[in-house]
N, C-alpha and C. Protein backbone atom coordinates (compact mmCIF):
# COMPACT_ATOMS: atom_id res chain seq x y z
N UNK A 1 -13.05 -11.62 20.51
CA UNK A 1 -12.03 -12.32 19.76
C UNK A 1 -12.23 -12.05 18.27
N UNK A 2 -11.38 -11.82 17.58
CA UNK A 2 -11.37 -11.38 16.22
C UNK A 2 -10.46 -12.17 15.30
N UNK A 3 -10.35 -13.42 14.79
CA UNK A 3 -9.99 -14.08 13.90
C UNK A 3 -10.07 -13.60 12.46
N UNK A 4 -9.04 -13.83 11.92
CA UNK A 4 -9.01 -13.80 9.91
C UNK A 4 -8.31 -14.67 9.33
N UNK A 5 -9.01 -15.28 8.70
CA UNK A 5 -8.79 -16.46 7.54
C UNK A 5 -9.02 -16.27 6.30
N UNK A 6 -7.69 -17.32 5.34
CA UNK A 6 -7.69 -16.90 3.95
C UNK A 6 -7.83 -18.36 3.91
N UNK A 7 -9.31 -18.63 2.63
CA UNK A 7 -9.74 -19.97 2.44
C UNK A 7 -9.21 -19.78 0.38
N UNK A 8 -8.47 -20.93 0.34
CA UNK A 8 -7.88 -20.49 -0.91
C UNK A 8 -7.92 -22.31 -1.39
N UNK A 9 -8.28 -22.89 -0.52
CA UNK A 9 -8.91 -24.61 -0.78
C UNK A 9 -9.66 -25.17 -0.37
N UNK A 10 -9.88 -26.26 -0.39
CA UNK A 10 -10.83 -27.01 -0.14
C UNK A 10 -10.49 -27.62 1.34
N UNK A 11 -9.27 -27.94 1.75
CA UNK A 11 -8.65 -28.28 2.98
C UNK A 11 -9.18 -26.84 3.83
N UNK A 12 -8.74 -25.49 3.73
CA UNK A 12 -8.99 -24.52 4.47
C UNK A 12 -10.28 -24.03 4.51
N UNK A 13 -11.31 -23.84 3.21
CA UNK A 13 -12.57 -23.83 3.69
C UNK A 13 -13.45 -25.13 4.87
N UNK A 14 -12.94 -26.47 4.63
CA UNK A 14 -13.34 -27.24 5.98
C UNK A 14 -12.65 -26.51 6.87
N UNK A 15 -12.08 -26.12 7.29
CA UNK A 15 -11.14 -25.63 8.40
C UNK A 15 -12.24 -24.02 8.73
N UNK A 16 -12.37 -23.68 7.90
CA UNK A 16 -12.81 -22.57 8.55
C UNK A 16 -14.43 -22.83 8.97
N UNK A 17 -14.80 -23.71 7.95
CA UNK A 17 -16.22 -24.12 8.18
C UNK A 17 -16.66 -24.93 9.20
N UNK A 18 -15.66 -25.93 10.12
CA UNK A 18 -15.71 -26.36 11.58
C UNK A 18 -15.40 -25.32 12.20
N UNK A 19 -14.85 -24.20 12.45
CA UNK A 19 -14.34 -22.96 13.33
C UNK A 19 -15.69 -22.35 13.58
N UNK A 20 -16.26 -22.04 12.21
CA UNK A 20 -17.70 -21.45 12.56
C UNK A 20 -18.82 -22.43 13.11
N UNK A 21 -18.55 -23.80 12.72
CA UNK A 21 -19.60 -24.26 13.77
C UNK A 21 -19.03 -23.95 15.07
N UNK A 22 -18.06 -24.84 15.64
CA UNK A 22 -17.73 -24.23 17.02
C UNK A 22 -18.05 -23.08 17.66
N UNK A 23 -17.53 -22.27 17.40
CA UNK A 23 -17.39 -21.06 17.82
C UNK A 23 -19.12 -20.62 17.77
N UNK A 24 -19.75 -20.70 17.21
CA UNK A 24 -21.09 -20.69 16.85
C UNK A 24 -22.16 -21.64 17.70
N UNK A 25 -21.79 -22.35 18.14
CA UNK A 25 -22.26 -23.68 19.20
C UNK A 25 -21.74 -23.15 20.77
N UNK A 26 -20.41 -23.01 20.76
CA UNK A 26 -19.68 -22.09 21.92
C UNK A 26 -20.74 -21.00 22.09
N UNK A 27 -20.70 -20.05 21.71
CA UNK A 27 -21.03 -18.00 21.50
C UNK A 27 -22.57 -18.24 21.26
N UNK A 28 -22.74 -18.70 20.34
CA UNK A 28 -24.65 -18.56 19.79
C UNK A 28 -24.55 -17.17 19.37
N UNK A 29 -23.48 -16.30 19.07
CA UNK A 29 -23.59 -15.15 18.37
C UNK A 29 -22.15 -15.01 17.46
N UNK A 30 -22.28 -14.62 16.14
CA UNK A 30 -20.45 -14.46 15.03
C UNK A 30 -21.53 -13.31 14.41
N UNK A 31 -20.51 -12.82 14.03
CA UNK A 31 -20.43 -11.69 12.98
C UNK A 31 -19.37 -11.99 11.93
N UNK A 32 -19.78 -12.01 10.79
CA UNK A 32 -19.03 -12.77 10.13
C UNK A 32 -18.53 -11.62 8.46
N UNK A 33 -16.90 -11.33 8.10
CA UNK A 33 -17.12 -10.82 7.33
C UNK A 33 -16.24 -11.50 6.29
N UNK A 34 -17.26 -11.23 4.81
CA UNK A 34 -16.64 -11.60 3.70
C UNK A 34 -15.77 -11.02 2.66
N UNK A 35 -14.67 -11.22 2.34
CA UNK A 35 -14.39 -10.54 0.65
C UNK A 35 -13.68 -11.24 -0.18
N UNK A 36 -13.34 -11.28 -1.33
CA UNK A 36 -12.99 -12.30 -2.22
C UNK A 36 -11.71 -11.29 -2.94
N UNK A 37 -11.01 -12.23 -3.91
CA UNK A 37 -9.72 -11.33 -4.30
C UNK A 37 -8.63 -11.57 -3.65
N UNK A 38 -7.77 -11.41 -3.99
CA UNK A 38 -5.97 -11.72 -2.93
C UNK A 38 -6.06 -10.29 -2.46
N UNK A 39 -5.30 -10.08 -1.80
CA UNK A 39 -4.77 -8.83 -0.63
C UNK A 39 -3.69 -8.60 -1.51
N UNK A 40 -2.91 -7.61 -1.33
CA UNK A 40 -1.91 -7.20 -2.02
C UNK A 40 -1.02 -8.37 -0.72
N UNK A 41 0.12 -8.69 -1.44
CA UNK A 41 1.37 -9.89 -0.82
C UNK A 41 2.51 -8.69 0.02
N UNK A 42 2.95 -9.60 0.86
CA UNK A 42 4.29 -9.25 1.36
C UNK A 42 5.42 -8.40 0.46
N UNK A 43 5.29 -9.64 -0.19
CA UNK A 43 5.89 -9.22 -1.43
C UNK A 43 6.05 -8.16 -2.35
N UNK A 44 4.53 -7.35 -2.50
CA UNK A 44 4.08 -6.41 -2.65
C UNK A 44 4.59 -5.15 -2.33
N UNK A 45 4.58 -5.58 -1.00
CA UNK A 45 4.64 -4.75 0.43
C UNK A 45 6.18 -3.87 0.31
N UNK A 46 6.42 -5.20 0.37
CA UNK A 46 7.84 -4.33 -0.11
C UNK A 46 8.58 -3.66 -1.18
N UNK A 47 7.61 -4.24 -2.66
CA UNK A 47 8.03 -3.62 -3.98
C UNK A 47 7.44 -2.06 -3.33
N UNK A 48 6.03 -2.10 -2.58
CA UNK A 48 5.88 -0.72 -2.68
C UNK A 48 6.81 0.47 -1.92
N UNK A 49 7.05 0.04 -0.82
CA UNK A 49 8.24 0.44 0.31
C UNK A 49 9.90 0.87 -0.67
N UNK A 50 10.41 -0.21 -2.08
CA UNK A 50 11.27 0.20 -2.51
C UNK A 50 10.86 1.45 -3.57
N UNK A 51 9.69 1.14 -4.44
CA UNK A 51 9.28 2.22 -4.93
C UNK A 51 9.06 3.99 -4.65
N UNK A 52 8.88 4.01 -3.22
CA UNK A 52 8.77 5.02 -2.70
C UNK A 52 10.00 5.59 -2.38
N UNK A 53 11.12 4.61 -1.88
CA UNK A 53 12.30 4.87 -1.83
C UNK A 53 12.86 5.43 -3.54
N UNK A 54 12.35 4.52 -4.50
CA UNK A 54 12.96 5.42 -6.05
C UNK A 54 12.57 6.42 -6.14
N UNK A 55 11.20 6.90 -5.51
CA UNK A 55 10.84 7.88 -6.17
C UNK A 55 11.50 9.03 -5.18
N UNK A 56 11.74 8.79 -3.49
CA UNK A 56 12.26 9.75 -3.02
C UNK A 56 13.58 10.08 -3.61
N UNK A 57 14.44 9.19 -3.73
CA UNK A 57 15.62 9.26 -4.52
C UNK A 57 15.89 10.24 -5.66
N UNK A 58 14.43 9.51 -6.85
CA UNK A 58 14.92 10.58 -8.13
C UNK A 58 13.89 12.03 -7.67
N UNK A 59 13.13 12.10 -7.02
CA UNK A 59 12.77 13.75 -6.59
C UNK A 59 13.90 14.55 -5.81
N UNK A 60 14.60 14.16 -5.13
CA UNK A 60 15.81 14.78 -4.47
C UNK A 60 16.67 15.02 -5.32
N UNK A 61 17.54 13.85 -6.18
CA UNK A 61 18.33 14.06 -7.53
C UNK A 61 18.11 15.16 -8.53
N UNK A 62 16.71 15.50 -8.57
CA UNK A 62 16.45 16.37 -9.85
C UNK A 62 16.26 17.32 -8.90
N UNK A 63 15.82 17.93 -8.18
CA UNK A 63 16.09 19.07 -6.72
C UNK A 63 14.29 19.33 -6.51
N UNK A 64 13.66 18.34 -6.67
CA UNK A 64 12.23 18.71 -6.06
C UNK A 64 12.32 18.13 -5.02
N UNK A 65 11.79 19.65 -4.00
CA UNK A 65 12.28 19.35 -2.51
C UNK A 65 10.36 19.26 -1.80
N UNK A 66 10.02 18.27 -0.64
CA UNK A 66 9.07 18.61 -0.07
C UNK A 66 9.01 19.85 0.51
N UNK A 67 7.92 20.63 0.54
CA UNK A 67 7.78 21.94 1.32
C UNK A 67 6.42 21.56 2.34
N UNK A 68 7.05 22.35 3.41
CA UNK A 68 6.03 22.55 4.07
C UNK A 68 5.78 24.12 4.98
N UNK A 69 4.76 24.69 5.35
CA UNK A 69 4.47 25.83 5.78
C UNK A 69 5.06 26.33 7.30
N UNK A 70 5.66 26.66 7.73
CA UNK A 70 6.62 27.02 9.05
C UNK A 70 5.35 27.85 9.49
N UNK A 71 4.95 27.55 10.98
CA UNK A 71 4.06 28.35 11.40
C UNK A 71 4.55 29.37 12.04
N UNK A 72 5.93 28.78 12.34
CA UNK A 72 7.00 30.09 13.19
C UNK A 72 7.69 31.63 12.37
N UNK A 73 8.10 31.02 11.45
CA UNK A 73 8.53 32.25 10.39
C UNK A 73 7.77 32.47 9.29
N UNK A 74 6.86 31.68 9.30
CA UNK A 74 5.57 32.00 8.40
C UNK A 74 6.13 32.06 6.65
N UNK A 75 6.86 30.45 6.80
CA UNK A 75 7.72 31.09 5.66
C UNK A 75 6.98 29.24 5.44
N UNK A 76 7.80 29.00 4.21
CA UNK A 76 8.11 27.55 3.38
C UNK A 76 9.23 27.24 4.08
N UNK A 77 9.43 25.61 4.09
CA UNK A 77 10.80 25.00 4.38
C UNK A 77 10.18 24.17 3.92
N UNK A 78 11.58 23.82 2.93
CA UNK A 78 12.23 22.77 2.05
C UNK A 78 13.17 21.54 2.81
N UNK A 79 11.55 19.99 2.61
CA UNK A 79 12.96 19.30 3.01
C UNK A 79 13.07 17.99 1.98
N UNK A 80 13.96 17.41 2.00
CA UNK A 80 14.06 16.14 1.36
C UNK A 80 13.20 15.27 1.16
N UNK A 81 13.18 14.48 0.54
CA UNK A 81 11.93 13.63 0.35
C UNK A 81 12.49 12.45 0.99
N UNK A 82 11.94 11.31 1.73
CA UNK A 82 11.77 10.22 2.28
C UNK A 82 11.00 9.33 1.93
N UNK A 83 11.02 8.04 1.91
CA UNK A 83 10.10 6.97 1.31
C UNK A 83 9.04 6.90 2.22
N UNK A 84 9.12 7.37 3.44
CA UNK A 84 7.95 7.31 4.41
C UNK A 84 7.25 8.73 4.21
N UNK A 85 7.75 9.34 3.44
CA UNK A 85 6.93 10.68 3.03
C UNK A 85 6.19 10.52 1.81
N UNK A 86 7.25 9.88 0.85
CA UNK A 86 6.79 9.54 -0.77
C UNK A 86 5.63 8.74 0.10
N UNK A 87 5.31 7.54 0.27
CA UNK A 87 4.18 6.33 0.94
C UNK A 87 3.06 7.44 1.34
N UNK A 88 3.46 8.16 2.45
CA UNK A 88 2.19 9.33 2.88
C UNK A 88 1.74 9.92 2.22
N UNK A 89 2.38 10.66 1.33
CA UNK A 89 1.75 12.06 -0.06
C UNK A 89 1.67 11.52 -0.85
N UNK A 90 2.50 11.03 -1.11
CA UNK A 90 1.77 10.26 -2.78
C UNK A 90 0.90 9.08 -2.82
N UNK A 91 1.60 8.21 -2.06
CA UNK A 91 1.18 7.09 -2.96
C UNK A 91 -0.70 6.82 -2.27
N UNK A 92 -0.23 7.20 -0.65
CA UNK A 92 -1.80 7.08 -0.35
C UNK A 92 -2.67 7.37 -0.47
N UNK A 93 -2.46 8.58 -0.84
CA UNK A 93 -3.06 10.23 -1.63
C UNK A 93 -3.63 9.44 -2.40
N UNK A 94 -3.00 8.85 -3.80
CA UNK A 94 -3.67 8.08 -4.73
C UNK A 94 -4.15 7.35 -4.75
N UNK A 95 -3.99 6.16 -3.58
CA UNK A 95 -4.88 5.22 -3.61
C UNK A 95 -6.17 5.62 -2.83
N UNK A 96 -6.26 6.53 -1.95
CA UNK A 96 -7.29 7.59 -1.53
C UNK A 96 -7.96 7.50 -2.42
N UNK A 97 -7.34 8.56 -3.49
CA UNK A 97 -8.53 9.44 -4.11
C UNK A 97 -8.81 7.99 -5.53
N UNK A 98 -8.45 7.06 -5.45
CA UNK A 98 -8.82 5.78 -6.54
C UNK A 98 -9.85 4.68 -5.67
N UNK A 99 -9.35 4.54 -4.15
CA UNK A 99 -10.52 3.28 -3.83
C UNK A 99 -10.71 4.26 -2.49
N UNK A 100 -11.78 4.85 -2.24
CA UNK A 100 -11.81 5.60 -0.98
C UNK A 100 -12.70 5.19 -0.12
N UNK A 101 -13.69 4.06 -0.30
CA UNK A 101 -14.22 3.02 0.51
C UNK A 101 -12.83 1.94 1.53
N UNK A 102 -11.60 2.36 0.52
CA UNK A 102 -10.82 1.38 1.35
C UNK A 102 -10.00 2.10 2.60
N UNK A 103 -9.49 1.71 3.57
CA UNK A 103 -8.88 2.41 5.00
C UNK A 103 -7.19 2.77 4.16
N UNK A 104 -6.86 3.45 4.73
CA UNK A 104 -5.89 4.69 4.17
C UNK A 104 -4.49 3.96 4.56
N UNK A 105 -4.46 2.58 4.05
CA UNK A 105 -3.27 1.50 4.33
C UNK A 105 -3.42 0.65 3.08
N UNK A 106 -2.07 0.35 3.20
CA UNK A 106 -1.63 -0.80 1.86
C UNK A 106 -2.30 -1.64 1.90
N UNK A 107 -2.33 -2.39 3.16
CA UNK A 107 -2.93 -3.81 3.47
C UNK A 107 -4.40 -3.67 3.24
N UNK A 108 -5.22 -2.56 2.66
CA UNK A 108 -6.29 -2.63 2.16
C UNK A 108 -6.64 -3.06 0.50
N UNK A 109 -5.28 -3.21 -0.31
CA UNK A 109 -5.53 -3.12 -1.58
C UNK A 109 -5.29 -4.53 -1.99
N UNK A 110 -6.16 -5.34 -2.91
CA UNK A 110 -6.31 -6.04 -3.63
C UNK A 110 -4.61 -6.20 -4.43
N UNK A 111 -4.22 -7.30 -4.70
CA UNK A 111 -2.91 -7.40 -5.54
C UNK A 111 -2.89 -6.52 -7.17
N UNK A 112 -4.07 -6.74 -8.25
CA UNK A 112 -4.27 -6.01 -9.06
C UNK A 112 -4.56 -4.43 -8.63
N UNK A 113 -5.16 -4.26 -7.41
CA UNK A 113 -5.17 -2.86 -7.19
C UNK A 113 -3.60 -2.15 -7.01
N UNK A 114 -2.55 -2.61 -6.41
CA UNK A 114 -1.47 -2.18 -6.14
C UNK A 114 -0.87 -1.65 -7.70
N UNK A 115 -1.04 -2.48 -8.46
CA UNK A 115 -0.46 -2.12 -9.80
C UNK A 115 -1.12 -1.04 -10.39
N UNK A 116 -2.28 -0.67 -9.99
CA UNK A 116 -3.40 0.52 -10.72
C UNK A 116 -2.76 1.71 -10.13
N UNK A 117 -2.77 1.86 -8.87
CA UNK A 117 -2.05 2.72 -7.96
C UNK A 117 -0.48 2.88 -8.63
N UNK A 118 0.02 2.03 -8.70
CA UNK A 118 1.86 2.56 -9.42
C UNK A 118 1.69 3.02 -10.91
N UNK A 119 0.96 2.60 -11.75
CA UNK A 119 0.38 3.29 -12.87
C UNK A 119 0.04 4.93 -13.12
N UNK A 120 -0.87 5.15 -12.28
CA UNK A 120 -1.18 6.46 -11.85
C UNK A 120 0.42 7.36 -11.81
N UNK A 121 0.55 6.57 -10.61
CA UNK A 121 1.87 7.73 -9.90
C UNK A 121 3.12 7.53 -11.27
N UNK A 122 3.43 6.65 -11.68
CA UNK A 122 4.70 7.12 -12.59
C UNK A 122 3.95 7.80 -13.94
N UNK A 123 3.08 7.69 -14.32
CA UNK A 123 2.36 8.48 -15.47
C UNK A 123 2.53 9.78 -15.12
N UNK A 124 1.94 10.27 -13.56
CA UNK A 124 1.93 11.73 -13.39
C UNK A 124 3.52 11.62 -13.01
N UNK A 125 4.33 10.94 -12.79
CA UNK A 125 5.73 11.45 -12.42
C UNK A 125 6.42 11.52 -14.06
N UNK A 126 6.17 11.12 -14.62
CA UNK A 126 6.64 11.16 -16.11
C UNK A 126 6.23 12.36 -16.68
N UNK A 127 4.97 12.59 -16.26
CA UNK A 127 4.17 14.02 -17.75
C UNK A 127 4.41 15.09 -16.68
N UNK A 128 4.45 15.24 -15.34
CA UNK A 128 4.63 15.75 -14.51
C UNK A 128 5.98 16.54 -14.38
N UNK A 129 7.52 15.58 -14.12
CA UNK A 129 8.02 16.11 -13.43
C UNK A 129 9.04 15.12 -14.22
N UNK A 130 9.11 15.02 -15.34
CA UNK A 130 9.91 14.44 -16.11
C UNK A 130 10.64 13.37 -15.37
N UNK A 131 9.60 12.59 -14.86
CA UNK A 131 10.63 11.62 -14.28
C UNK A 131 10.30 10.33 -14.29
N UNK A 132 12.00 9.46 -14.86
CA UNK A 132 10.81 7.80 -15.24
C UNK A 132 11.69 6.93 -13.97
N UNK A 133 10.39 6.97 -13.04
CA UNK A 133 10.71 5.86 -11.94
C UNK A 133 10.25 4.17 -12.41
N UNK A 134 10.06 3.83 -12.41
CA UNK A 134 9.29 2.34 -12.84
C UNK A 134 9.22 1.60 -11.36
N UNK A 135 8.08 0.68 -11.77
CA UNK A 135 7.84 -0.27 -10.55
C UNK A 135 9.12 -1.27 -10.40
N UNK A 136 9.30 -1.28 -9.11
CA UNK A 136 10.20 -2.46 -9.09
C UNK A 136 10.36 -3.85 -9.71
N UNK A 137 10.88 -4.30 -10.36
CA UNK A 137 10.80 -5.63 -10.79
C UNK A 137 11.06 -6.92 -9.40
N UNK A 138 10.64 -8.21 -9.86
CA UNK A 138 10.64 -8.98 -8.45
C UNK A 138 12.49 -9.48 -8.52
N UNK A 139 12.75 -9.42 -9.15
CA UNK A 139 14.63 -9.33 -9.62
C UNK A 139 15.28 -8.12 -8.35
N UNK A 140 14.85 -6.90 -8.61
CA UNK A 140 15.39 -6.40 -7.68
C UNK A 140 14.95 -6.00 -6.29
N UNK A 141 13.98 -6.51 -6.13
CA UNK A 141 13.39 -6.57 -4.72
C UNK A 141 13.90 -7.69 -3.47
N UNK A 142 14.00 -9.00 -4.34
CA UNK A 142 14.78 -9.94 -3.37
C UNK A 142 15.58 -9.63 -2.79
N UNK A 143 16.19 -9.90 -1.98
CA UNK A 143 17.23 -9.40 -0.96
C UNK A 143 16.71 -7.69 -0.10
N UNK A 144 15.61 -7.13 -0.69
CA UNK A 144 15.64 -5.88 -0.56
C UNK A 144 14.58 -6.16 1.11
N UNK A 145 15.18 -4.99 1.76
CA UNK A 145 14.58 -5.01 3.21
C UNK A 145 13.82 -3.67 3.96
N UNK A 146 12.82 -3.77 4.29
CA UNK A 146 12.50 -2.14 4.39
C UNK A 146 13.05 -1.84 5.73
């Protein structure tokens, strides 16, 4: 059984701190793991999901196309960019090569980490590839659905 809890009071640390007696009185064996910091939010989740969508957007607009290597005609093919492609190559790429102790998913990054990661990527999309995407604001994310 694998439980996770976010103790963010004084009501939920009792709560978690009877769970571990139990369960501990039950089992006579827990493995128990710690970390401190918020998780990146839902909320997040989805600024990053629309972001990837801007950026597939303005890379297609300006005509930078993904390529990839055809093993059949041994050639390049050019295809569009996608927000589930932008998320794969870029953005994880970067948070890769920035926290690489962490697993190769969003839901690994700290809330201040998410913002370090969009920093990166519009800096190199700016000096890069002349292009000014910006992070989503929480204004236009509401209503927004991935």
């Amino acid at each position: 059984m694998q439980q996770e809890l976010t103790i963010n009071s004084d009501a939920t640390l009792g709560k978690a701190t009877r769970l571990i007696n139990e369960l501990y009185t039950d089992k006579k064996f827990l493995t128990v793991s710690v970390s401190t910091g918020r998780t990146r939010t839902s909320q997040q989740n989805k600024t990053i999901h629309k972001f990837c969508r801007m950026i597939a957007e303005s890379c297609n607009d300006a005509g930078y196309e993904y390529t990839i290597k055809s093993l059949l005609a041994n050639k390049a093919i050019m295809l569009p960019w996608t927000w589930e492609r932008v998320k794969d190559v870029i953005w994880l790429e970067v948070q890769s090569a920035m926290y690489p102790d962490k697993k190769r998913s969003t839901t690994a990054l700290k809330s201040d980490e998410v913002t370090q990661v969009a920093d990166v990527i519009i800096r190199h999309l700016a000096s890069e590839l002349n292009l000014n995407v910006p992070f989503p604001s929480k204004e236009e994310i509401d209503g927004y659905k991935t």
